[in-house]
N, C-alpha and C. Protein backbone atom coordinates (compact mmCIF):
# COMPACT_ATOMS: atom_id res chain seq x y z
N UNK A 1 0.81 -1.19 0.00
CA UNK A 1 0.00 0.00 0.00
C UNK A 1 0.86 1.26 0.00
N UNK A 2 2.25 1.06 0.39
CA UNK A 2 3.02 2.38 0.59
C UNK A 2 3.32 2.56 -0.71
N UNK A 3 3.52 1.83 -1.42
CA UNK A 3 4.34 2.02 -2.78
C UNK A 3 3.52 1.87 -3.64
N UNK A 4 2.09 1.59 -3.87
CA UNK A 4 1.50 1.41 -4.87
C UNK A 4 0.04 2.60 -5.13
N UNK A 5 0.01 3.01 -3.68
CA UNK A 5 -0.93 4.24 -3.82
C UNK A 5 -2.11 3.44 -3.46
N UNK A 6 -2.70 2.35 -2.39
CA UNK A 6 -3.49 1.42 -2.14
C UNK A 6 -3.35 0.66 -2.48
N UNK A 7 -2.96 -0.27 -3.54
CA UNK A 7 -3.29 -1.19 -4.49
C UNK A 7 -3.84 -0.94 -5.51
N UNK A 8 -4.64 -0.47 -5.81
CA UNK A 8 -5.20 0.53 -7.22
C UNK A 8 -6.32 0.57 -6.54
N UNK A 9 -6.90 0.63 -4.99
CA UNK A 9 -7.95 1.32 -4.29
C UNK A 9 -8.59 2.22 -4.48
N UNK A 10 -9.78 2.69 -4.85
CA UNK A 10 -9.82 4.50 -5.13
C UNK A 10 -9.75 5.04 -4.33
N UNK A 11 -9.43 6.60 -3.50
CA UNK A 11 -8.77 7.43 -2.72
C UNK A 11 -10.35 7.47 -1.88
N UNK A 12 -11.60 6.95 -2.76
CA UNK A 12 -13.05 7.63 -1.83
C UNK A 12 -13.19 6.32 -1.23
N UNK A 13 -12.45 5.49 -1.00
CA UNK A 13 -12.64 4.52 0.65
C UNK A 13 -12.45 5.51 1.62
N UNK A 14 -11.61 6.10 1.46
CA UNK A 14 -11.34 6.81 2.48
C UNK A 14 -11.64 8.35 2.81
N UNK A 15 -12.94 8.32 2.41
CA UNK A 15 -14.00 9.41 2.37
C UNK A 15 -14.13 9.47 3.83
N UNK A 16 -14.58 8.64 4.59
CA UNK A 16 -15.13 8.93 6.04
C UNK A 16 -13.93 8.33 7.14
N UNK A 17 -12.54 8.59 6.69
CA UNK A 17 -11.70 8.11 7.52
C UNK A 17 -10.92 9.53 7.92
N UNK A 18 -10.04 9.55 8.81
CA UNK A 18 -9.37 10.37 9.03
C UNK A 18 -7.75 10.76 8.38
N UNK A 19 -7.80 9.48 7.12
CA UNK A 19 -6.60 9.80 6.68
C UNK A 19 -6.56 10.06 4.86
N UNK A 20 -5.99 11.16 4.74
CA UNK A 20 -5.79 11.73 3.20
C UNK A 20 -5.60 10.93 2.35
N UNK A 21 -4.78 9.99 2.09
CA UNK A 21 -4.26 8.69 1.73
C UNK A 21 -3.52 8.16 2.38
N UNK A 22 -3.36 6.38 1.18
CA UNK A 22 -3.69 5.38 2.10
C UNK A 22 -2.20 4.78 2.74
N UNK A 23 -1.03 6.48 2.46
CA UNK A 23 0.17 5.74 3.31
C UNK A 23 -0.11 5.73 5.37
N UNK A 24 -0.82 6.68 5.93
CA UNK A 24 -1.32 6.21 6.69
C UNK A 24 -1.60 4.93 7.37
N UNK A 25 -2.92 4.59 7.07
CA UNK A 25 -3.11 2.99 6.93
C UNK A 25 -2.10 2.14 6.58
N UNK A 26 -1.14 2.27 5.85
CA UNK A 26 -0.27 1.30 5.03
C UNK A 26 0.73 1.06 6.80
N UNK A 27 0.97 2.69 7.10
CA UNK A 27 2.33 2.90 8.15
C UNK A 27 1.42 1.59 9.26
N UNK A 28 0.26 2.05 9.89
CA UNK A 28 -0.26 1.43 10.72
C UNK A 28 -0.06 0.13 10.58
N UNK A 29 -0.66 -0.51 9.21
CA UNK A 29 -0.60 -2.25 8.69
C UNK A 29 0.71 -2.90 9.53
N UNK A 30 1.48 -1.97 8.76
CA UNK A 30 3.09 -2.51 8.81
C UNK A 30 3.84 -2.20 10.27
N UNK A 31 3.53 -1.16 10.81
CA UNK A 31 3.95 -1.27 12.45
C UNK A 31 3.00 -2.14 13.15
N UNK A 32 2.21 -1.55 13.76
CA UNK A 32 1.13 -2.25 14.69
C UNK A 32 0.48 -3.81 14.38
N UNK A 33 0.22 -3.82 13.23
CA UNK A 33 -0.32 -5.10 12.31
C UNK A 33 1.00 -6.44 12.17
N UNK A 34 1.43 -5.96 11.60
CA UNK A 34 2.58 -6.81 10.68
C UNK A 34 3.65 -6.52 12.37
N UNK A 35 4.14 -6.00 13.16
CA UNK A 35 4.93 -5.79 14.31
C UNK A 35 4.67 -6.59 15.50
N UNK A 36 3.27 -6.63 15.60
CA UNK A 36 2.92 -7.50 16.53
C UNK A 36 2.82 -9.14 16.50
N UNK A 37 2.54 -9.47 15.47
CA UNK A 37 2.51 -10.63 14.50
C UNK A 37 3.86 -11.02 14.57
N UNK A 38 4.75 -10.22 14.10
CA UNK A 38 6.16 -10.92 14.26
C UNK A 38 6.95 -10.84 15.35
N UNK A 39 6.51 -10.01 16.01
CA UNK A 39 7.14 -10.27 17.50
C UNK A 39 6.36 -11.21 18.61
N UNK A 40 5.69 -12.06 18.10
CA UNK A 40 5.08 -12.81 18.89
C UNK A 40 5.09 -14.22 17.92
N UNK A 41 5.42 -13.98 16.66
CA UNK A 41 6.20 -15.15 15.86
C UNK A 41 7.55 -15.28 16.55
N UNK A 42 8.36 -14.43 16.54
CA UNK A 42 9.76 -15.23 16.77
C UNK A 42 9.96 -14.92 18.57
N UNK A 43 9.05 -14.64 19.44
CA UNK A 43 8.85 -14.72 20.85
C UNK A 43 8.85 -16.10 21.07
N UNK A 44 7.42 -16.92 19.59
CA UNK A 44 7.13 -18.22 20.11
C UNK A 44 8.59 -19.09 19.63
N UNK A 45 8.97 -18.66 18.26
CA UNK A 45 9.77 -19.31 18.09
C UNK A 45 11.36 -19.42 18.85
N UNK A 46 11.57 -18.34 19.72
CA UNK A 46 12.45 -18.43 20.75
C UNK A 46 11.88 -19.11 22.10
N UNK A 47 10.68 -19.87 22.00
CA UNK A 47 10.32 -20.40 23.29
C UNK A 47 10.18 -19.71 24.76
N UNK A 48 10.14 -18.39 24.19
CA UNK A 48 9.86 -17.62 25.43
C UNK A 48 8.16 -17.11 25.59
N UNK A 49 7.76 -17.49 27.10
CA UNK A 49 6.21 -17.49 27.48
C UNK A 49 5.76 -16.57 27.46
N UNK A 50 6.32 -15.36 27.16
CA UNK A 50 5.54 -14.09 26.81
C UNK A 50 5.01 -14.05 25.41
N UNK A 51 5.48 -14.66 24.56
CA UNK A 51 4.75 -15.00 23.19
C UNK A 51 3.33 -15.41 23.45
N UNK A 52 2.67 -15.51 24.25
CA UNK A 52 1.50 -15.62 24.38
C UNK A 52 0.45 -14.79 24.64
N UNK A 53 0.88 -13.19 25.51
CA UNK A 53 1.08 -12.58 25.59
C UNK A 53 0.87 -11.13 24.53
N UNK A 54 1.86 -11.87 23.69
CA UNK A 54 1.89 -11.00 22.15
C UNK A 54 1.43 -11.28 21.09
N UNK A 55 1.02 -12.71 21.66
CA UNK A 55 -0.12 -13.22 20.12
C UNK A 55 -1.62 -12.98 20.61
N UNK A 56 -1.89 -12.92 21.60
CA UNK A 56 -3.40 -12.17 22.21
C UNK A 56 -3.44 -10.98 21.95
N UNK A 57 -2.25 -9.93 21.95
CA UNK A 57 -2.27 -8.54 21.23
C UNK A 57 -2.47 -8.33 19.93
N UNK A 58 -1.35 -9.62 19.27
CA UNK A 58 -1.75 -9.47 17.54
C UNK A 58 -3.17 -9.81 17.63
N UNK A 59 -3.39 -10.88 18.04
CA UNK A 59 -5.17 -10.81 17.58
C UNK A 59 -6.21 -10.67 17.83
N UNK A 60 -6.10 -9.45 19.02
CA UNK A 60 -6.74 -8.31 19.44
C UNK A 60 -6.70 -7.41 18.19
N UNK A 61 -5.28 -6.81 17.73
CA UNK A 61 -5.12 -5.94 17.01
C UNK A 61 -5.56 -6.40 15.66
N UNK A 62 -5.86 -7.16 14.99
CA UNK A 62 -6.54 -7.46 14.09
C UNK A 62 -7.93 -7.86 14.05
N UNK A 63 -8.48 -8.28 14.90
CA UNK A 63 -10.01 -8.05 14.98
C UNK A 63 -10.25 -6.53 15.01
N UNK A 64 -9.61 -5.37 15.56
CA UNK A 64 -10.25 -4.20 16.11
C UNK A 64 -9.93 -3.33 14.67
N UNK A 65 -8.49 -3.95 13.97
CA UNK A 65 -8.70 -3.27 12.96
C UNK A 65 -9.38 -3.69 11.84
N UNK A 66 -9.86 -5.15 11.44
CA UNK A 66 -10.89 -5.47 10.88
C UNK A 66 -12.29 -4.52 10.98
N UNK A 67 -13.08 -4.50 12.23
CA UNK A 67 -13.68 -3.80 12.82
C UNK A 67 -13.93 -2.18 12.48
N UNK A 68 -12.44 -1.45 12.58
CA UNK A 68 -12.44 -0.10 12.25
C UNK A 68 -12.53 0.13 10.72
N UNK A 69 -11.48 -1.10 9.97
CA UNK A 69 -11.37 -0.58 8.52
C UNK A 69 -13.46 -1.01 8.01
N UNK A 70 -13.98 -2.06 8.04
CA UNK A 70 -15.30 -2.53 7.54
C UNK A 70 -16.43 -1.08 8.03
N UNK A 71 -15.89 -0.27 9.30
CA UNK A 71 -16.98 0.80 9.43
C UNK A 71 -16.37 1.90 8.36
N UNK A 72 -15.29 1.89 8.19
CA UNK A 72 -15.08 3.14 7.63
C UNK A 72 -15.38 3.17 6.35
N UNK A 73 -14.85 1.87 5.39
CA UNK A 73 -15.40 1.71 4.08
C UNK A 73 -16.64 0.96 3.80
N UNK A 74 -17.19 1.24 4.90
CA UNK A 74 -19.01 1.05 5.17
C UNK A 74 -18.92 -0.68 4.26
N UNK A 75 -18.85 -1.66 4.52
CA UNK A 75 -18.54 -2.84 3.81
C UNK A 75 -17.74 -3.95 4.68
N UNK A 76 -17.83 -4.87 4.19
CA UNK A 76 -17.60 -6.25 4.85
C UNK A 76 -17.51 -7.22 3.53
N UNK A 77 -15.60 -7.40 3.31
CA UNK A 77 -15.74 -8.35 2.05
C UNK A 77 -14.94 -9.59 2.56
N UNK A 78 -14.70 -10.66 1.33
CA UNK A 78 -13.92 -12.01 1.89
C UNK A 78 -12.74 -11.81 3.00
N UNK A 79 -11.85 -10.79 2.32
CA UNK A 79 -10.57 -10.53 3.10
C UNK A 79 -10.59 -10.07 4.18
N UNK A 80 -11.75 -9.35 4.57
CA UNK A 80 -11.96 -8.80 6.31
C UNK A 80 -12.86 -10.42 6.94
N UNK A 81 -13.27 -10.68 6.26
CA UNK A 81 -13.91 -12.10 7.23
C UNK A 81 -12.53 -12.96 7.47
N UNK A 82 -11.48 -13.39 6.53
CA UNK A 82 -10.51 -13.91 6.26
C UNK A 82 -9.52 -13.83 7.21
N UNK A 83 -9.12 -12.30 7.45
CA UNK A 83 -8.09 -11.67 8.51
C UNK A 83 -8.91 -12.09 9.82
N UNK A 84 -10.42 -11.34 10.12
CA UNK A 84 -11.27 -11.68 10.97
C UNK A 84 -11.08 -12.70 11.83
N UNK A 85 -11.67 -13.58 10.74
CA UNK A 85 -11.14 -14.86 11.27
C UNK A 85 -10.10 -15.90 12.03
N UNK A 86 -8.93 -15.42 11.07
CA UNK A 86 -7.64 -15.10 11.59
C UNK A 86 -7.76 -14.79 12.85
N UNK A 87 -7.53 -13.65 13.38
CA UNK A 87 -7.86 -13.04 14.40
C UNK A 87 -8.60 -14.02 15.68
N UNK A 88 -9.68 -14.28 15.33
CA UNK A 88 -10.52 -15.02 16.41
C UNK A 88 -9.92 -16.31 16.76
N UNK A 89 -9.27 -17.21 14.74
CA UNK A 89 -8.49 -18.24 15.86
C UNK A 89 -7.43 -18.26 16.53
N UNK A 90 -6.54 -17.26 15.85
CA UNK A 90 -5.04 -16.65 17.57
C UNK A 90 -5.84 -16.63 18.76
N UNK A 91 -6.54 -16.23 18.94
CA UNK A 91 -7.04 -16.14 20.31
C UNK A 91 -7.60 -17.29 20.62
N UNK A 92 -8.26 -17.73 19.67
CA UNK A 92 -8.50 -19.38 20.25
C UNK A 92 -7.61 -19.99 20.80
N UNK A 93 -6.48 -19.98 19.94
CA UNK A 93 -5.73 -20.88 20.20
C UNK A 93 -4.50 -20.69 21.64
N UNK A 94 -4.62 -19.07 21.74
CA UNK A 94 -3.92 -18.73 23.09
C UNK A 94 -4.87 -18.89 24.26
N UNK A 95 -6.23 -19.04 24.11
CA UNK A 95 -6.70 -19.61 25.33
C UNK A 95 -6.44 -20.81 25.75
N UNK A 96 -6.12 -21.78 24.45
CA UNK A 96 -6.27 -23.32 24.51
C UNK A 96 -4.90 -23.79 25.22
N UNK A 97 -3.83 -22.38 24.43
CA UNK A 97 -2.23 -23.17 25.52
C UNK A 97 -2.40 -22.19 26.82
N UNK A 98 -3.41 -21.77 27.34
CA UNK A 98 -3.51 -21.38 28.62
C UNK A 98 -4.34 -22.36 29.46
N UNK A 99 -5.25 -23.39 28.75
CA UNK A 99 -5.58 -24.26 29.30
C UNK A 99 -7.02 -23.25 30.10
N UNK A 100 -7.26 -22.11 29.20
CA UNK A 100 -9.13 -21.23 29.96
C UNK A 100 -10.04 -22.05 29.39
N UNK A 101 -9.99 -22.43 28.35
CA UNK A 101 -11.51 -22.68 27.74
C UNK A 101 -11.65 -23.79 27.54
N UNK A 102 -12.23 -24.61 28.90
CA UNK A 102 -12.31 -26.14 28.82
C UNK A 102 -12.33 -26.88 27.55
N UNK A 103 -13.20 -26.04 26.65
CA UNK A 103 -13.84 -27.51 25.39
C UNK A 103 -12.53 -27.48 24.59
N UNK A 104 -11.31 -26.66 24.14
CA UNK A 104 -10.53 -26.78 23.85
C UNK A 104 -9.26 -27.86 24.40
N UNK A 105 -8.42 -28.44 23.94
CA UNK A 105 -7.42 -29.12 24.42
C UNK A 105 -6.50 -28.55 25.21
N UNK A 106 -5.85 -29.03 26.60
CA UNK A 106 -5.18 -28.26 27.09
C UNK A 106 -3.65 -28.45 26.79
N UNK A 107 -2.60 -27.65 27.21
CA UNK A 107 -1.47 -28.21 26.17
C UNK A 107 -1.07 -27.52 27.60
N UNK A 108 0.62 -28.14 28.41
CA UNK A 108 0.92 -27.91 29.24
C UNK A 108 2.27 -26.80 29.43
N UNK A 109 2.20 -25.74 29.17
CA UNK A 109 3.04 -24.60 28.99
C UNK A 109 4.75 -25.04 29.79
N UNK A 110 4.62 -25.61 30.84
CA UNK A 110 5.65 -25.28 31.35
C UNK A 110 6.71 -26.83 30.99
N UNK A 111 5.77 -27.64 30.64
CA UNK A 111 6.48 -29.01 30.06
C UNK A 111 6.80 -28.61 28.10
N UNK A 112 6.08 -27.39 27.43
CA UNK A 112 6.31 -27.53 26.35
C UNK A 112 7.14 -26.11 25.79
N UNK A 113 7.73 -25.92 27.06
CA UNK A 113 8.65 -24.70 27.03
C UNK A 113 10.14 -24.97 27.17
N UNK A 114 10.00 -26.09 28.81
CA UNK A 114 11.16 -26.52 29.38
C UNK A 114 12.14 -27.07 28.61
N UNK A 115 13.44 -25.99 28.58
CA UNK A 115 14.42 -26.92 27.48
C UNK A 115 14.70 -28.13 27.37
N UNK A 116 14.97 -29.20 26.97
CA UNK A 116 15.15 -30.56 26.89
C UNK A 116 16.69 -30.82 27.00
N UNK A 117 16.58 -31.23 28.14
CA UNK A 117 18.46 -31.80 28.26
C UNK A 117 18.49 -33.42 28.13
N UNK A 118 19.06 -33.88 27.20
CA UNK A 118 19.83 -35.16 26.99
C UNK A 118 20.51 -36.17 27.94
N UNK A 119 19.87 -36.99 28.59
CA UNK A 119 21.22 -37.22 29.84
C UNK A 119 21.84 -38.74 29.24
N UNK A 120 22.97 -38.87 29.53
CA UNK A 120 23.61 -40.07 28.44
C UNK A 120 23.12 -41.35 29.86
């Protein structure tokens, strides 16, 4: 979106938003969006338990901006149900390795964290 001027979007999505064009939105995508997402990708992939933490933020932060972008361009298409979606199952799935939401499987955080030492 930074480099292409939306995607070839027309500029009147963003009739009832607060931003002129769509490098705005683009900056947001890519910090807040795309920032949180990967810092809670390589949190998990460093095995550290705050990745859990930061994947309830990413997909907080993508439901709310699902949410904000569908009011502003008054509309609801595949790709906001898609991300949406997205969204709802990160959080599924960080309740499930927290072991909150019974009907889900529980997965045991501190046995699937604990480094694994070898003993001969």
């Amino acid at each position: 979106m930074l480099f292409t001027g939306g995607l070839g979007m027309p500029l009147s999505m963003l009739e009832n938003s607060p931003f002129p064009s769509f490098v705005g939105p683009a900056i947001i995508l890519l910090v807040v969006i795309g920032g949180t997402q990967a810092l809670a990708t390589v949190l998990m992939v460093r095995s550290r338990p705050t990745f859990l933490l930061w994947s309830a933020v990413a997909g907080f932060a993508i439901i709310i901006w699902i949410m904000i972008e569908a009011a502003i361009i008054r509309g609801f298409g595949v790709l906001q149900a898609l991300y949406f979606s997205t969204g709802i199952a990160q959080l599924a799935l960080v309740l499930a390795l927290l072991g909150i939401v019974a009907w889900l499987p529980r997965v045991q955080l501190a046995e699937r964290l604990a480094p694994t030492t070898s003993r001969p």
